[in-house]
PDB file of N, CA and C in Angstrom:
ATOM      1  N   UNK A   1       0.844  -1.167   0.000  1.00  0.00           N
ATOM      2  CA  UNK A   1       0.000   0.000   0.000  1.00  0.00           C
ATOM      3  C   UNK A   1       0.896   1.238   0.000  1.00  0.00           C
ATOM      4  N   UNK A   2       0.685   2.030  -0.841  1.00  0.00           N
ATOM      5  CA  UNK A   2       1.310   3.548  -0.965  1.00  0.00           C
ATOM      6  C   UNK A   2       0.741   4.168   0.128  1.00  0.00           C
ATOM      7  N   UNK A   3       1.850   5.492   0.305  1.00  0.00           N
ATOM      8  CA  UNK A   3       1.641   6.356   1.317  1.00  0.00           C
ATOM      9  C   UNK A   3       0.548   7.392   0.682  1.00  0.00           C
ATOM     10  N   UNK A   4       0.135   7.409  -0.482  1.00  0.00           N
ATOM     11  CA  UNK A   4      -1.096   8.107  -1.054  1.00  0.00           C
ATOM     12  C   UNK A   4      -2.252   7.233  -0.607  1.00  0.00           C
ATOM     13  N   UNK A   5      -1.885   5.658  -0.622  1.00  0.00           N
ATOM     14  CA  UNK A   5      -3.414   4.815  -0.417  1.00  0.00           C
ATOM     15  C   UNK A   5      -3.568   5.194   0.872  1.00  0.00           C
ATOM     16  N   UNK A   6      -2.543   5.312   1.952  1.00  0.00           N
ATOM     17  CA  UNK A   6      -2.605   5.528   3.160  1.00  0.00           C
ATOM     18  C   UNK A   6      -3.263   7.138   3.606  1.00  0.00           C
ATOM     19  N   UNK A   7      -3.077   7.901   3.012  1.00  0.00           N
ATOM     20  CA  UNK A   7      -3.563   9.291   3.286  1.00  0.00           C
ATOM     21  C   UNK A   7      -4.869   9.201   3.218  1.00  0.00           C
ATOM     22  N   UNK A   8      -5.291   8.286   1.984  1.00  0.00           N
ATOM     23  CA  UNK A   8      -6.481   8.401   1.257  1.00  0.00           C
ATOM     24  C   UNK A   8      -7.587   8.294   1.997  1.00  0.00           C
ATOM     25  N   UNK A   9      -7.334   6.660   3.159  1.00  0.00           N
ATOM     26  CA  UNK A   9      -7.772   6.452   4.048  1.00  0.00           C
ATOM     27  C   UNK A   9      -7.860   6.872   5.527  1.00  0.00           C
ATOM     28  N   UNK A  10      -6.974   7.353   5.854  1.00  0.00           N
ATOM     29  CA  UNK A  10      -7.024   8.492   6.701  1.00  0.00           C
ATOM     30  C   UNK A  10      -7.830   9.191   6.307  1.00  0.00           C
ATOM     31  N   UNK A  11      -8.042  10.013   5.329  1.00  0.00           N
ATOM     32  CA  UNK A  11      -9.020  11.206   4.888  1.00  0.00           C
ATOM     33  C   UNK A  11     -10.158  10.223   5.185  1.00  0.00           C
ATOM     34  N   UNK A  12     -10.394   9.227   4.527  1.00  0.00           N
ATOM     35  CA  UNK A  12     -11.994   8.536   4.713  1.00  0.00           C
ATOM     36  C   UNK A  12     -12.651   8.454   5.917  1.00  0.00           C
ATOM     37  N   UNK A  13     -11.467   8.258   7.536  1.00  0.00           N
ATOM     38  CA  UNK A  13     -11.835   7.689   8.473  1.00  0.00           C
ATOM     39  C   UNK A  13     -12.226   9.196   9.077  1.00  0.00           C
ATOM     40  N   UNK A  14     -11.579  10.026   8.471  1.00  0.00           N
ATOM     41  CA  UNK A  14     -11.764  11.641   9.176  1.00  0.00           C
ATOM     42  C   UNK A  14     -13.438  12.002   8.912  1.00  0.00           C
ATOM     43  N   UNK A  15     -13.411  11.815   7.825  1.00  0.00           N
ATOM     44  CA  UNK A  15     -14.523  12.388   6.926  1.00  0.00           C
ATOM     45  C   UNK A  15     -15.630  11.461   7.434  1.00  0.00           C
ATOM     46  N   UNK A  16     -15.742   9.931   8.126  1.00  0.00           N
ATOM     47  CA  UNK A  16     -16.747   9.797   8.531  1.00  0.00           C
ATOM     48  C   UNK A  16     -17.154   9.789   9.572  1.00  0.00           C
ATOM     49  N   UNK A  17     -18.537   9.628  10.054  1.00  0.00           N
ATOM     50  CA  UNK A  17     -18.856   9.704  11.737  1.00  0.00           C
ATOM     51  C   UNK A  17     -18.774   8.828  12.375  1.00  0.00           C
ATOM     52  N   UNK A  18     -17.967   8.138  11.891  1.00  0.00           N
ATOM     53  CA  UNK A  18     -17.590   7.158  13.417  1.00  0.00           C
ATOM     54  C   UNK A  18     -15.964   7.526  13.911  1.00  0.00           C
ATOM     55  N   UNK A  19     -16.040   7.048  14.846  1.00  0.00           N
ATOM     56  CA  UNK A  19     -14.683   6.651  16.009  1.00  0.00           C
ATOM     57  C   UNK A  19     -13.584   6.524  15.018  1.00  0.00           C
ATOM     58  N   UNK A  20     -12.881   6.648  14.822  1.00  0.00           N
ATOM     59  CA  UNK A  20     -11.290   6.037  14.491  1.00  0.00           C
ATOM     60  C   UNK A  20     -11.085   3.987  14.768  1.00  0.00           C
ATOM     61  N   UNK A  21     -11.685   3.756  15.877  1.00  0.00           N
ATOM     62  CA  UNK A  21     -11.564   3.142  16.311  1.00  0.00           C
ATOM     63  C   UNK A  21     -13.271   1.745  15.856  1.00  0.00           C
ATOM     64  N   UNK A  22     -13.458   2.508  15.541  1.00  0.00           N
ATOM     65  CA  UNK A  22     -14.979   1.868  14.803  1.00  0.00           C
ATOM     66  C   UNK A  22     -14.836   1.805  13.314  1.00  0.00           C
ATOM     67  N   UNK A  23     -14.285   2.774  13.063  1.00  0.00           N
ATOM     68  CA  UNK A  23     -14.171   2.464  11.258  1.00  0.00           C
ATOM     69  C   UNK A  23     -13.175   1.748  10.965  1.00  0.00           C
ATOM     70  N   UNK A  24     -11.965   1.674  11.634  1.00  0.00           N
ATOM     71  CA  UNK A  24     -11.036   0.214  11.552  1.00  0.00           C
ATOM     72  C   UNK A  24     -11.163  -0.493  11.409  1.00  0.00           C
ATOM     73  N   UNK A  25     -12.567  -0.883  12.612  1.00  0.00           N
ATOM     74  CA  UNK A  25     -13.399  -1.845  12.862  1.00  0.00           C
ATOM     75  C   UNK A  25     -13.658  -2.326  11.480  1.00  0.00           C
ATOM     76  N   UNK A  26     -14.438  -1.802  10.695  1.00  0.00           N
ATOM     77  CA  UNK A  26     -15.819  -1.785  10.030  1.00  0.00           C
ATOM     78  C   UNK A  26     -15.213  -2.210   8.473  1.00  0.00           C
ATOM     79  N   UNK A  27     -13.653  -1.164   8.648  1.00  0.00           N
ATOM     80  CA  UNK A  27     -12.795  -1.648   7.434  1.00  0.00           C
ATOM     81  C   UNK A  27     -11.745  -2.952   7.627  1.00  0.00           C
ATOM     82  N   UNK A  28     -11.885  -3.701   9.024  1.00  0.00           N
ATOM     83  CA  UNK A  28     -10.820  -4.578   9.017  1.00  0.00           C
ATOM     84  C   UNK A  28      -9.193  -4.453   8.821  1.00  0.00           C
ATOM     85  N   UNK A  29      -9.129  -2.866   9.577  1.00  0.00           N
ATOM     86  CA  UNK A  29      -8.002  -2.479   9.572  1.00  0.00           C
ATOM     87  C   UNK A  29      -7.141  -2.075  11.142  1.00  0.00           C
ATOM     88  N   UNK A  30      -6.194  -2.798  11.383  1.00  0.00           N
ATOM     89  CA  UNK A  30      -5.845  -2.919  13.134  1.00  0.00           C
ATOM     90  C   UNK A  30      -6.110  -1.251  13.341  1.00  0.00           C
ATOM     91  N   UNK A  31      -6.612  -1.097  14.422  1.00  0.00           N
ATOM     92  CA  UNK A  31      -6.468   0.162  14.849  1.00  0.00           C
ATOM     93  C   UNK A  31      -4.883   0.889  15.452  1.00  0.00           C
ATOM     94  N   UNK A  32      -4.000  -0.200  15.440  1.00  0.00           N
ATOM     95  CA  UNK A  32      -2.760   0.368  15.991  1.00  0.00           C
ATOM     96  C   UNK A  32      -1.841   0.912  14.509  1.00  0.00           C
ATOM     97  N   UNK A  33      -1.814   0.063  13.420  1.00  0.00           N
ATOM     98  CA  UNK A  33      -1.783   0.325  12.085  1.00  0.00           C
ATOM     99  C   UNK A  33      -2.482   1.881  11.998  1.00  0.00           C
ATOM    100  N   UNK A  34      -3.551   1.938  11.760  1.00  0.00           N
ATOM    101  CA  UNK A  34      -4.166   3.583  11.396  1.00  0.00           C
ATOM    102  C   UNK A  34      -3.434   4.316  12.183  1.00  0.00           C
ATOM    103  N   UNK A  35      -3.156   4.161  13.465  1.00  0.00           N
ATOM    104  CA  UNK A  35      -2.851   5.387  14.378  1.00  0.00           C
ATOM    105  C   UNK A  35      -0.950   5.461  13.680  1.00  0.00           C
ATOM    106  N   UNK A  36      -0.192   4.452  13.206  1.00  0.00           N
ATOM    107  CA  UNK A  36       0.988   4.808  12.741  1.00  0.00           C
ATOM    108  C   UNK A  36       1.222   5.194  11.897  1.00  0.00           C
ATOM    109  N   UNK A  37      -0.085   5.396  10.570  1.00  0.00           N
ATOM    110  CA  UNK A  37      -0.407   6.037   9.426  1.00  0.00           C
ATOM    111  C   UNK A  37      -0.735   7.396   9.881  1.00  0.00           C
ATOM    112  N   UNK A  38      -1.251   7.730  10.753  1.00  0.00           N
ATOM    113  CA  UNK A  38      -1.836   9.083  11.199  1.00  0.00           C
ATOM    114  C   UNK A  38      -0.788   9.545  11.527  1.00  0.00           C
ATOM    115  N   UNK A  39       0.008   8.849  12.499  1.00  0.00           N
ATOM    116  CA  UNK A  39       1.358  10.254  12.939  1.00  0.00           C
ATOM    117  C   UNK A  39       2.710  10.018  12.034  1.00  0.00           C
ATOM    118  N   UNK A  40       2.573   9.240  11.106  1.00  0.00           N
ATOM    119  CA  UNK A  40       3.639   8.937  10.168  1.00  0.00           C
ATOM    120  C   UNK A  40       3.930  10.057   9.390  1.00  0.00           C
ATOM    121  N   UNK A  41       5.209  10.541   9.566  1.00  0.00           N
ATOM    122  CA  UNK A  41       5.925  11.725   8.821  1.00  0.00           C
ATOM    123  C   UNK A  41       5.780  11.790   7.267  1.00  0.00           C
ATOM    124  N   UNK A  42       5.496  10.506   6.612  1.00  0.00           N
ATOM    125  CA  UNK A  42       5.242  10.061   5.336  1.00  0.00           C
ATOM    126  C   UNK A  42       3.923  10.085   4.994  1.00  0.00           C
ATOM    127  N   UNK A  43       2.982   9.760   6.150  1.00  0.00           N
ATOM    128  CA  UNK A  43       1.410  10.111   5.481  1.00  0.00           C
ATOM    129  C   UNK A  43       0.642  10.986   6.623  1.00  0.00           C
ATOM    130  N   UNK A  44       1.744  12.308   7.094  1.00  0.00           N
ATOM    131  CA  UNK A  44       1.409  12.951   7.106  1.00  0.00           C
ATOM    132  C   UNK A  44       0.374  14.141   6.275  1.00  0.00           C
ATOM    133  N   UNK A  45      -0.623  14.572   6.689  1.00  0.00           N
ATOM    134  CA  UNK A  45      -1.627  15.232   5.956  1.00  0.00           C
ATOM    135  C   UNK A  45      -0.651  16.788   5.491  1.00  0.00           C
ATOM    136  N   UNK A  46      -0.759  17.297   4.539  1.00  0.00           N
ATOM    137  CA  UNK A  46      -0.264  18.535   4.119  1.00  0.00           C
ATOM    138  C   UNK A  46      -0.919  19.629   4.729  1.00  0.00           C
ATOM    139  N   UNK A  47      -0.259  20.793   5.230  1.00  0.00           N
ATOM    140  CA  UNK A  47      -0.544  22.010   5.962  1.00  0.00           C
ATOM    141  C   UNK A  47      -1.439  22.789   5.552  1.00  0.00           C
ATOM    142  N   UNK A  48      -2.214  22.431   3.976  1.00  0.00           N
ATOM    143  CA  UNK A  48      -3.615  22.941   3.753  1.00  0.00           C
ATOM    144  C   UNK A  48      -4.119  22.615   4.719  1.00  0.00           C
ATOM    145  N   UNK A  49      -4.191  21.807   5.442  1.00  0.00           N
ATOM    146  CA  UNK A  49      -5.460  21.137   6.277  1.00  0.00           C
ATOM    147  C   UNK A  49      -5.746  22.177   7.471  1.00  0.00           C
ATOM    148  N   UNK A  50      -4.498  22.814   7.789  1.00  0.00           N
ATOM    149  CA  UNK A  50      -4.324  23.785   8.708  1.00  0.00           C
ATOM    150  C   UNK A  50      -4.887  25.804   8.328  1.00  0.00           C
ATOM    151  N   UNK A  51      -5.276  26.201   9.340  1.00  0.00           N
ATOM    152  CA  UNK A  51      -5.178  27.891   8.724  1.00  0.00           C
ATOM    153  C   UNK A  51      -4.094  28.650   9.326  1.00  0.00           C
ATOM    154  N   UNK A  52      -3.441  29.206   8.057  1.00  0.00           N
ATOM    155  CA  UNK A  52      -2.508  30.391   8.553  1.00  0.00           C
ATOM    156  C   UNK A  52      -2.996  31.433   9.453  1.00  0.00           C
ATOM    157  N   UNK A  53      -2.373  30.960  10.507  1.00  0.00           N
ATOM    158  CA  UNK A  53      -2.472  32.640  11.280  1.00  0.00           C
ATOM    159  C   UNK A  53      -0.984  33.781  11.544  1.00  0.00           C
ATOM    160  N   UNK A  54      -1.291  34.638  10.772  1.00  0.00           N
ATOM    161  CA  UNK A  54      -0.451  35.558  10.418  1.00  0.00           C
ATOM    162  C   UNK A  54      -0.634  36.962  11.851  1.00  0.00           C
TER     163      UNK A  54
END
């Protein structure tokens, strides 16, 4: 799996209303896995996601 497939899914688990911990679930994906995709320097989310405060 690419670090794009990995973002991708991150974005999915953000974007829906469940838990982090429920959509793992639901996708059959370890929840300790997602959480090393989430703080991974490599599928880290890009600083759009953030607002400049100037």
């Amino acid at each position: 799996m690419t670090n794009s497939d990995k973002r991708a899914l991150v974005e999915e688990c953000r974007k829906s209303a469940m838990t982090a911990k429920e959509w793992c679930a639901s996708k059959g994906i370890n929840y300790s896995t997602y959480m090393q995709w989430l703080f991974s320097p490599l599928t880290r989310f890009e600083s759009s996601t953030l607002i400049e405060v100037k």
